[in-house]
PDB file of N, CA and C in Angstrom:
ATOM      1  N   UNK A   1     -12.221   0.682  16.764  1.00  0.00           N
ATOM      2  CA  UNK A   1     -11.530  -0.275  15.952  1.00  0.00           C
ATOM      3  C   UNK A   1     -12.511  -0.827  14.925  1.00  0.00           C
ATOM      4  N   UNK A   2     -11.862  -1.267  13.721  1.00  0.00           N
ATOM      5  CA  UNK A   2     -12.550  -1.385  12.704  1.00  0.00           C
ATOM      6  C   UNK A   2     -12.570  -2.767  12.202  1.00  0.00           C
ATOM      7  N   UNK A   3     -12.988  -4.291  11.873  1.00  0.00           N
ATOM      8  CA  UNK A   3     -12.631  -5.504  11.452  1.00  0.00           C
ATOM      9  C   UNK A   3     -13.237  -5.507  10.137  1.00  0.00           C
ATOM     10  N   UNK A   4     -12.015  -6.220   9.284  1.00  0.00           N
ATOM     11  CA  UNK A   4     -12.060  -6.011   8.102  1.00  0.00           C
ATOM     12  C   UNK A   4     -11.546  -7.350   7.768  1.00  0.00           C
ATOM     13  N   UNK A   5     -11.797  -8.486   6.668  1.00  0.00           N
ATOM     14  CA  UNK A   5     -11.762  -9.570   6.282  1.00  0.00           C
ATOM     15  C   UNK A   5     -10.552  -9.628   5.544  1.00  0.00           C
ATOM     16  N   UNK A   6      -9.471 -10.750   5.101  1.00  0.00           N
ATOM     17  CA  UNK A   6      -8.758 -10.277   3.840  1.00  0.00           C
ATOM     18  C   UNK A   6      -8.885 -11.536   3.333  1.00  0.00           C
ATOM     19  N   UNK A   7      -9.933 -11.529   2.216  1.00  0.00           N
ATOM     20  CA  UNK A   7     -10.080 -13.038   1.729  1.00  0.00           C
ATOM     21  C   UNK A   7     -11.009 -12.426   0.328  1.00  0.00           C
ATOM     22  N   UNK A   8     -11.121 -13.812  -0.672  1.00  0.00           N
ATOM     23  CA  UNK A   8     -11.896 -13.606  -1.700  1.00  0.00           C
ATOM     24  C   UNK A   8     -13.060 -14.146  -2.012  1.00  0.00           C
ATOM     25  N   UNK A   9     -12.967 -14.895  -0.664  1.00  0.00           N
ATOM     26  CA  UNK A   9     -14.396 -16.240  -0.122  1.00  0.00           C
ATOM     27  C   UNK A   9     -15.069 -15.681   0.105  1.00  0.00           C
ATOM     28  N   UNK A  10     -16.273 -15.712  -0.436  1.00  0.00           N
ATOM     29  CA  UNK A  10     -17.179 -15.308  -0.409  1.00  0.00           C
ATOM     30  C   UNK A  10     -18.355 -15.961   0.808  1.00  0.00           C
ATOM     31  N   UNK A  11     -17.901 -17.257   0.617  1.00  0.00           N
ATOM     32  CA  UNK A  11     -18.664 -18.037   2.579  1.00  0.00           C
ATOM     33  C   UNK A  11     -18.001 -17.287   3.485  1.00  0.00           C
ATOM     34  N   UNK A  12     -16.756 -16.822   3.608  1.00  0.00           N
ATOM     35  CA  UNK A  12     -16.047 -16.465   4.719  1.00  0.00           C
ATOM     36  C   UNK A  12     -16.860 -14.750   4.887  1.00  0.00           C
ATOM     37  N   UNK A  13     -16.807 -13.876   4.011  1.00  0.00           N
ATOM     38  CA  UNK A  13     -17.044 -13.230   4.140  1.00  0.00           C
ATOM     39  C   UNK A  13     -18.835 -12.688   4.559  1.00  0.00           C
ATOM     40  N   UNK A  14     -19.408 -14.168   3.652  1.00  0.00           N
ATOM     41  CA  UNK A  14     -20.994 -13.951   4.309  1.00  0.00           C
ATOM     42  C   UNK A  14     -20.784 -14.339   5.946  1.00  0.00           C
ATOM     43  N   UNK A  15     -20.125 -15.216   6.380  1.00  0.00           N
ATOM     44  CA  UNK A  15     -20.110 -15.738   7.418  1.00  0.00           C
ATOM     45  C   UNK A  15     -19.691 -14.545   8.707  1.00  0.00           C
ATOM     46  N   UNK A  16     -19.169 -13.819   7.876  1.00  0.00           N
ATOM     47  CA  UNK A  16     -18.167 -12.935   9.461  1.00  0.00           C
ATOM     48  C   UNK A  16     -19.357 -11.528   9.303  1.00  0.00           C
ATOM     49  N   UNK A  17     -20.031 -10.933   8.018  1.00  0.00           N
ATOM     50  CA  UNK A  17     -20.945 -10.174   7.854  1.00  0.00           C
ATOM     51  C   UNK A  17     -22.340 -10.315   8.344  1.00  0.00           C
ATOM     52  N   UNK A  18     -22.602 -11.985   8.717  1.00  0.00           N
ATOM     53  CA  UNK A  18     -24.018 -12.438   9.220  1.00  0.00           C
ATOM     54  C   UNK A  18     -23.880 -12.139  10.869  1.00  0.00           C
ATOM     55  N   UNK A  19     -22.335 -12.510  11.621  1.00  0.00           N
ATOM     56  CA  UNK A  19     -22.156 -12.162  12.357  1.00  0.00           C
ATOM     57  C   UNK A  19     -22.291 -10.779  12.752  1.00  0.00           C
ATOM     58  N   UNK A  20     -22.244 -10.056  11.960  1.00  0.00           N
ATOM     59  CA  UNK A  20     -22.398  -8.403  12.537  1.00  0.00           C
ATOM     60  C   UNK A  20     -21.219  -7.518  12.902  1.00  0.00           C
ATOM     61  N   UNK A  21     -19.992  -8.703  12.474  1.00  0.00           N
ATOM     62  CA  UNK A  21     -19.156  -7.665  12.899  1.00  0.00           C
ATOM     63  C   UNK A  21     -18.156  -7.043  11.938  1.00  0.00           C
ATOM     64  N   UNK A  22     -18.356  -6.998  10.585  1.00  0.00           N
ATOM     65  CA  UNK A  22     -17.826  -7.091   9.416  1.00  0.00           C
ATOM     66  C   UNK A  22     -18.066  -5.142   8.788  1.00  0.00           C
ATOM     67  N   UNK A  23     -17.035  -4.609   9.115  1.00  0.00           N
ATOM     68  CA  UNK A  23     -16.854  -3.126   8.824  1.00  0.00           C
ATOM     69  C   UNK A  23     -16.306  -2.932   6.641  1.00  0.00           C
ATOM     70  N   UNK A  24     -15.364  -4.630   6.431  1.00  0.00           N
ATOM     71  CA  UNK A  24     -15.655  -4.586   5.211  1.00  0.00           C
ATOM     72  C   UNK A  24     -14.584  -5.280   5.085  1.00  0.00           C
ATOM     73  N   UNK A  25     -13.854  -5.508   3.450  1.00  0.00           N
ATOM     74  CA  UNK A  25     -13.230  -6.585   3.042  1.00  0.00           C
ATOM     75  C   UNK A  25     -11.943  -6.129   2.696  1.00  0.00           C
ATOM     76  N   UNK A  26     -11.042  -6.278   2.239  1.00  0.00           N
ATOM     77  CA  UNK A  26      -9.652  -6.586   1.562  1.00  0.00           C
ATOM     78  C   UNK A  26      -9.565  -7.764   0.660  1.00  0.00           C
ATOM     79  N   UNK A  27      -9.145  -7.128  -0.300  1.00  0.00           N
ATOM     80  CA  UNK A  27      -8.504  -8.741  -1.274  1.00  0.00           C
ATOM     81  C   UNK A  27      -7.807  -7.810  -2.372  1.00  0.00           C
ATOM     82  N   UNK A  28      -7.432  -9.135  -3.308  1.00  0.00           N
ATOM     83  CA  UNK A  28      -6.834  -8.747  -4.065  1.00  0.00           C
ATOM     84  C   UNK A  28      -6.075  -9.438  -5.340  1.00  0.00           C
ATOM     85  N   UNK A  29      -5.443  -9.455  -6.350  1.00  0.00           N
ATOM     86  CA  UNK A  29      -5.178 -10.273  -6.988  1.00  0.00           C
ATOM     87  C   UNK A  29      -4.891 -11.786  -6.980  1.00  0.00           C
ATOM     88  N   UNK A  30      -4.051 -12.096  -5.974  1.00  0.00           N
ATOM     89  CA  UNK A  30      -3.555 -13.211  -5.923  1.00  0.00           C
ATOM     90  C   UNK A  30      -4.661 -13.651  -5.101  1.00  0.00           C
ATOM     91  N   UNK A  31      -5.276 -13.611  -3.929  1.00  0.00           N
ATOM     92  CA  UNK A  31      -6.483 -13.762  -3.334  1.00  0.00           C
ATOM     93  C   UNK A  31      -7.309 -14.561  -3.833  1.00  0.00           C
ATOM     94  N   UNK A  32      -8.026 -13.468  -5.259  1.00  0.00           N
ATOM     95  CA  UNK A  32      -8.536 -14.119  -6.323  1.00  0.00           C
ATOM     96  C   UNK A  32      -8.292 -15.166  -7.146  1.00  0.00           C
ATOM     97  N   UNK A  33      -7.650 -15.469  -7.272  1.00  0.00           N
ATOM     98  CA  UNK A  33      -7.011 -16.424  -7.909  1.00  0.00           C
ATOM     99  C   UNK A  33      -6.579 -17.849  -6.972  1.00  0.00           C
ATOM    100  N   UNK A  34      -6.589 -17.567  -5.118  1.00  0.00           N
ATOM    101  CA  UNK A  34      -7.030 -18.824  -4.787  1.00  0.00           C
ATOM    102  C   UNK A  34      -7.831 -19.308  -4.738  1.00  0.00           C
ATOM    103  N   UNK A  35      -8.665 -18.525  -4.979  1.00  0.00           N
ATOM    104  CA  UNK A  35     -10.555 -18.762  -5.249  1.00  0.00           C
ATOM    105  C   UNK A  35     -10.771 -19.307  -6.399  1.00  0.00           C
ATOM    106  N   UNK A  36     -10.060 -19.446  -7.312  1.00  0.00           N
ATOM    107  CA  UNK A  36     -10.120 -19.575  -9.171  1.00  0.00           C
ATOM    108  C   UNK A  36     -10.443 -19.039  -9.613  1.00  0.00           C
ATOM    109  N   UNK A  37     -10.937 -17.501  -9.218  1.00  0.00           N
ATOM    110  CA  UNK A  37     -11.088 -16.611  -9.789  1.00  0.00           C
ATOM    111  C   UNK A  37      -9.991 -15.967 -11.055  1.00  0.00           C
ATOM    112  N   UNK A  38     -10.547 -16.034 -11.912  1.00  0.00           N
ATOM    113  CA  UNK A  38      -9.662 -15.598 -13.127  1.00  0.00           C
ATOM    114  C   UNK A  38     -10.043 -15.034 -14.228  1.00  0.00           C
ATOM    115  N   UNK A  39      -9.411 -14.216 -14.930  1.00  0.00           N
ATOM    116  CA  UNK A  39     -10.001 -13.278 -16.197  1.00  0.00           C
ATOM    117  C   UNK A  39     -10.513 -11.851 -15.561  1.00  0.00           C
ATOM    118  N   UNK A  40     -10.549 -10.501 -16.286  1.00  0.00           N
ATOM    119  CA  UNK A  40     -10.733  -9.242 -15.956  1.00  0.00           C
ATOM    120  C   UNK A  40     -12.428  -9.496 -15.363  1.00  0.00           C
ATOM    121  N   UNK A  41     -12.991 -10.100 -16.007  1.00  0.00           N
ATOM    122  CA  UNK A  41     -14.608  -9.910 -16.287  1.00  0.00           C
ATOM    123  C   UNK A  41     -14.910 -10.269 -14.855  1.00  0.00           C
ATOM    124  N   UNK A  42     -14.073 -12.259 -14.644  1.00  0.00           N
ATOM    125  CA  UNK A  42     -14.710 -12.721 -13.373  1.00  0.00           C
ATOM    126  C   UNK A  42     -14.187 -12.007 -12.298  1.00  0.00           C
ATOM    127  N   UNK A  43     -12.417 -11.426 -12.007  1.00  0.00           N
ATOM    128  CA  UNK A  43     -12.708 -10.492 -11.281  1.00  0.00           C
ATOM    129  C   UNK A  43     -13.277  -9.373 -10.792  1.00  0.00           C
ATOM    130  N   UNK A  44     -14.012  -8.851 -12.264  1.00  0.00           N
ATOM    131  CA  UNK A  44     -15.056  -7.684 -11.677  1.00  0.00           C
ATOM    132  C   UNK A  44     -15.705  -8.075 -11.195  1.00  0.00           C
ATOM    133  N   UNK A  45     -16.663  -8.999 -12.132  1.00  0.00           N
ATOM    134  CA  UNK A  45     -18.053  -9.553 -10.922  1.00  0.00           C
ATOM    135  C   UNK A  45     -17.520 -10.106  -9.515  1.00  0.00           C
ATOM    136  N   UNK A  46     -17.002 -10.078  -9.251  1.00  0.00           N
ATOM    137  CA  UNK A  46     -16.518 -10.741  -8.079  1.00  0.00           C
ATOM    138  C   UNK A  46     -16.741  -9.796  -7.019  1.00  0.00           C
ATOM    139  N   UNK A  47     -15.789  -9.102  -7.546  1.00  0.00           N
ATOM    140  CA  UNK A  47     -15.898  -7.564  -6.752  1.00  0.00           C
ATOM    141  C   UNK A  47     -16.787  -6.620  -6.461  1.00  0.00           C
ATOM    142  N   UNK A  48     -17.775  -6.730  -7.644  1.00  0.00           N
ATOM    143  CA  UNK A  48     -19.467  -6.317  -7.724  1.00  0.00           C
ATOM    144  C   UNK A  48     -20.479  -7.149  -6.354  1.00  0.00           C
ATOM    145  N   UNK A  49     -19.868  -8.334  -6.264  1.00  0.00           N
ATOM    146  CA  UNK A  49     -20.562  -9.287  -5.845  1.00  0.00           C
ATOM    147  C   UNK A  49     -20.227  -9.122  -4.310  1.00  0.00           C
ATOM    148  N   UNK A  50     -18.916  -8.750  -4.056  1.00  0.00           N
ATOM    149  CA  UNK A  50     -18.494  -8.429  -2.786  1.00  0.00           C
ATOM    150  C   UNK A  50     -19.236  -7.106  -1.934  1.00  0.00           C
ATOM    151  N   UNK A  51     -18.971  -6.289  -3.210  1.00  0.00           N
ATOM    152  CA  UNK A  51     -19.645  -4.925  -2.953  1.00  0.00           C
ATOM    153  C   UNK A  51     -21.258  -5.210  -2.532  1.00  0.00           C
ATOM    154  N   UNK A  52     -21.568  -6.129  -3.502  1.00  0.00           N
ATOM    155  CA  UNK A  52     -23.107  -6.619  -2.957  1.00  0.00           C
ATOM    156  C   UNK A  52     -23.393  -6.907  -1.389  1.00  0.00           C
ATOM    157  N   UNK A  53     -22.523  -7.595  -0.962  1.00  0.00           N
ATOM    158  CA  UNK A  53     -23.073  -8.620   0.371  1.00  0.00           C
ATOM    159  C   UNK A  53     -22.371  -7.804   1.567  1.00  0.00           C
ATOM    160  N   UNK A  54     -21.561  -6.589   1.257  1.00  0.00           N
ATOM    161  CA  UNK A  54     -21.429  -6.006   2.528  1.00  0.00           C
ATOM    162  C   UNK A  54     -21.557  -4.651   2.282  1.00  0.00           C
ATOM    163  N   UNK A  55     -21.842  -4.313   3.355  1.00  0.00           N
ATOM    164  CA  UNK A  55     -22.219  -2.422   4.000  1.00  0.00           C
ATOM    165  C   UNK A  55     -20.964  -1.494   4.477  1.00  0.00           C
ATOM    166  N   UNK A  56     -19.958  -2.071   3.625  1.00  0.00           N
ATOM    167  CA  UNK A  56     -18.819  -1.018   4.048  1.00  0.00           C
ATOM    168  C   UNK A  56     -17.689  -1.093   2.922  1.00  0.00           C
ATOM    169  N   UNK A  57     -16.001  -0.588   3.802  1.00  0.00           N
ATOM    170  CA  UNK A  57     -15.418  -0.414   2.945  1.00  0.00           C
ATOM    171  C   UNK A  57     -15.154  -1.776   2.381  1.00  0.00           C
ATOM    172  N   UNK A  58     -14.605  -1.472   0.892  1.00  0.00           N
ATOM    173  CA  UNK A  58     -14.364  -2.665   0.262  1.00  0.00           C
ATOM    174  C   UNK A  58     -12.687  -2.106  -0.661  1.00  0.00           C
ATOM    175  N   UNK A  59     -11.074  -2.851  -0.183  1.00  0.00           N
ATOM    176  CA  UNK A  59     -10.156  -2.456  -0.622  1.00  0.00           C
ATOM    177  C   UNK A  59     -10.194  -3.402  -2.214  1.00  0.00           C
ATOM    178  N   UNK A  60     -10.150  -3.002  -3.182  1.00  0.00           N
ATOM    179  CA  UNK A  60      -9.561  -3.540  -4.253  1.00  0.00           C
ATOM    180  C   UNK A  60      -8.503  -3.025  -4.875  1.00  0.00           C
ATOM    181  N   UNK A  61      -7.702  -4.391  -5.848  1.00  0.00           N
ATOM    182  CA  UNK A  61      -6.546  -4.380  -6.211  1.00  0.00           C
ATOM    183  C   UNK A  61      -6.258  -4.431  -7.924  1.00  0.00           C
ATOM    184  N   UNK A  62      -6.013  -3.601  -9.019  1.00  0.00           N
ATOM    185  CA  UNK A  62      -6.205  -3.478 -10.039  1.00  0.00           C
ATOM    186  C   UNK A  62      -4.779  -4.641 -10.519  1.00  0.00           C
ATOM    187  N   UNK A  63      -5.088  -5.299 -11.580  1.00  0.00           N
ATOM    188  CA  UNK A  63      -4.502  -6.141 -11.915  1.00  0.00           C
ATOM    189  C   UNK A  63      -2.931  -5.675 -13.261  1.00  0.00           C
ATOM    190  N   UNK A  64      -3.680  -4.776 -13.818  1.00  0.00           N
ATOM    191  CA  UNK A  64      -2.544  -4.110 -15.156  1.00  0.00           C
ATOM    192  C   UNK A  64      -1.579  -3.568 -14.043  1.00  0.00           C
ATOM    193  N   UNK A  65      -0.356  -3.266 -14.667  1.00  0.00           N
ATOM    194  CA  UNK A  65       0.913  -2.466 -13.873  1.00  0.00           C
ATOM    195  C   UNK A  65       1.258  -1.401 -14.700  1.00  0.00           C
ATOM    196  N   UNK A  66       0.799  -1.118 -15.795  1.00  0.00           N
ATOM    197  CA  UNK A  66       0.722  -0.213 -16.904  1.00  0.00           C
ATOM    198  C   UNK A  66      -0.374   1.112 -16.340  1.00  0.00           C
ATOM    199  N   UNK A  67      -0.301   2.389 -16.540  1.00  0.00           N
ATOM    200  CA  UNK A  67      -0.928   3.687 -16.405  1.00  0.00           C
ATOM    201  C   UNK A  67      -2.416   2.928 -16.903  1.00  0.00           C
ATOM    202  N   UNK A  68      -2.130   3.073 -18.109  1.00  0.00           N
ATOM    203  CA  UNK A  68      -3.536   2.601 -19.047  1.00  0.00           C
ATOM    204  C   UNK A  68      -4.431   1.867 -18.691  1.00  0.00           C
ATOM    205  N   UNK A  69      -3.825   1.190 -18.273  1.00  0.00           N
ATOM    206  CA  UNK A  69      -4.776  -0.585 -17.937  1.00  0.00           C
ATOM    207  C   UNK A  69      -4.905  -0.050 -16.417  1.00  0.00           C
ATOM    208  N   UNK A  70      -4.026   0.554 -15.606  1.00  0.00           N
ATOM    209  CA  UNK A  70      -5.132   0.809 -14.236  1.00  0.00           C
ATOM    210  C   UNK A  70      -6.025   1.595 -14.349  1.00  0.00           C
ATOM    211  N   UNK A  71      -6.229   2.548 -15.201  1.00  0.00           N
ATOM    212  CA  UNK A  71      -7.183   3.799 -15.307  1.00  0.00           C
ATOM    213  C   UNK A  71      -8.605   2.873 -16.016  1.00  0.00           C
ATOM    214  N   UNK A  72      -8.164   1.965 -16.337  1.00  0.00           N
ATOM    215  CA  UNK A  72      -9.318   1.137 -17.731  1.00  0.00           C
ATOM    216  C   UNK A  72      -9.570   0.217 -16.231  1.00  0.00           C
ATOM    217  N   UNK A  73      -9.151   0.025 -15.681  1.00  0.00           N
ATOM    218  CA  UNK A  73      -9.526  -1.054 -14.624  1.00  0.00           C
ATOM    219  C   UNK A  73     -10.520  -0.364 -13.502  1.00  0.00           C
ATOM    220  N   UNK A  74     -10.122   1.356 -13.135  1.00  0.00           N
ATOM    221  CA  UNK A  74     -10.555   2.093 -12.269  1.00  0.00           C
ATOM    222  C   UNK A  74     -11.787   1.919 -12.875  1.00  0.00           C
ATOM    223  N   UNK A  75     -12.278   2.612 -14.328  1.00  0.00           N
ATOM    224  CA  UNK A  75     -13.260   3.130 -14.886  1.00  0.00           C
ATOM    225  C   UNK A  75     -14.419   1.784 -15.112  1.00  0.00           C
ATOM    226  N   UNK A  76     -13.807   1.152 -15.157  1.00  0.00           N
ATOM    227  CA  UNK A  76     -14.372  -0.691 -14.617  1.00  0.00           C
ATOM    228  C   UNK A  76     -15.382  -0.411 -13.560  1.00  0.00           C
ATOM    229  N   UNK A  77     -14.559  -0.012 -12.720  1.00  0.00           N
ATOM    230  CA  UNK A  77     -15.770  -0.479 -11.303  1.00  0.00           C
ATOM    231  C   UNK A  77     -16.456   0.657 -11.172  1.00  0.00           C
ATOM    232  N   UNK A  78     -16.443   1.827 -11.595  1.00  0.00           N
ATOM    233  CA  UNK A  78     -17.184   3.179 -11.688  1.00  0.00           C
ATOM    234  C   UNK A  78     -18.352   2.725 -11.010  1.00  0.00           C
ATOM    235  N   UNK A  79     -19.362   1.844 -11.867  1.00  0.00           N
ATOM    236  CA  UNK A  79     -20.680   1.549 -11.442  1.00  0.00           C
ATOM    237  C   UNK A  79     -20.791   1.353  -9.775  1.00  0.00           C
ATOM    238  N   UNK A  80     -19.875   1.046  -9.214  1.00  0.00           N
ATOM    239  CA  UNK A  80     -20.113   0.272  -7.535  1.00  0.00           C
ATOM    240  C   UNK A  80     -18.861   0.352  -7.486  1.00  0.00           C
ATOM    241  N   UNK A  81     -17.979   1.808  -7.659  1.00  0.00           N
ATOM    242  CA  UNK A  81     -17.050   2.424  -6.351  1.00  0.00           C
ATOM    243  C   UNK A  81     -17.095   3.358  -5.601  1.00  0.00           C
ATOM    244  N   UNK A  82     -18.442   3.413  -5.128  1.00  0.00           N
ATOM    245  CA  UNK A  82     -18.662   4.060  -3.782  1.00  0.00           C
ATOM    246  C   UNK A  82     -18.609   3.025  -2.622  1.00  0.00           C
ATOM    247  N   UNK A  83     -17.915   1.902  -2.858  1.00  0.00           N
ATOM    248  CA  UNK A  83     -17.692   0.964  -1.657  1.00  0.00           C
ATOM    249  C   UNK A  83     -16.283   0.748  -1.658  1.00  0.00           C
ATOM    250  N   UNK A  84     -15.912   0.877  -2.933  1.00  0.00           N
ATOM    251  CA  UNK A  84     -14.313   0.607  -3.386  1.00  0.00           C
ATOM    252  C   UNK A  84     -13.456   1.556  -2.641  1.00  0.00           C
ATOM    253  N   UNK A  85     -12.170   1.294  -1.862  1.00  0.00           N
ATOM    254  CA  UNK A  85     -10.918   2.042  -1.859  1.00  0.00           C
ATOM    255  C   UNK A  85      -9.864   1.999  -2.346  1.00  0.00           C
TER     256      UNK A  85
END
């Protein structure tokens, strides 16, 4: 079995990863945005930042509903989606 977080907190997620038992995260638009996370940019870094502080999978959620804008969103995280699913 695998434990996986679904939050955009970043305490929560250092907190359950310091513990040791943190296989990786989930989040996602609205998520973000209870965090105040907002705008394309701060959700990338966000997600960069997530990708930072843990050693596994990491689910993200592209924000456009348009072809275009998800492929422009994919090519976004290129740099650090070898953690991304």
């Amino acid at each position: 079995m695998k434990f996986f977080i679904d939050t955009a907190n970043l305490a929560q997620i250092k907190e359950a990863n310091d513990l040791g038992i943190l296989d990786g995260v989930t989040t996602n638009p609205s998520l973000m945005a209870k965090e105040g996370i907002k705008g394309t940019e701060a959700v990338n870094n966000h997600y960069k930042t997530i990708c930072e502080m843990v050693d596994g999978d990491i689910s993200a959620e592209v924000i456009s509903t348009d072809f275009d804008g998800i492929v422009a969103e994919g090519k976004n995280w290129l740099p650090y989606i070898q953690t991304l699913w």
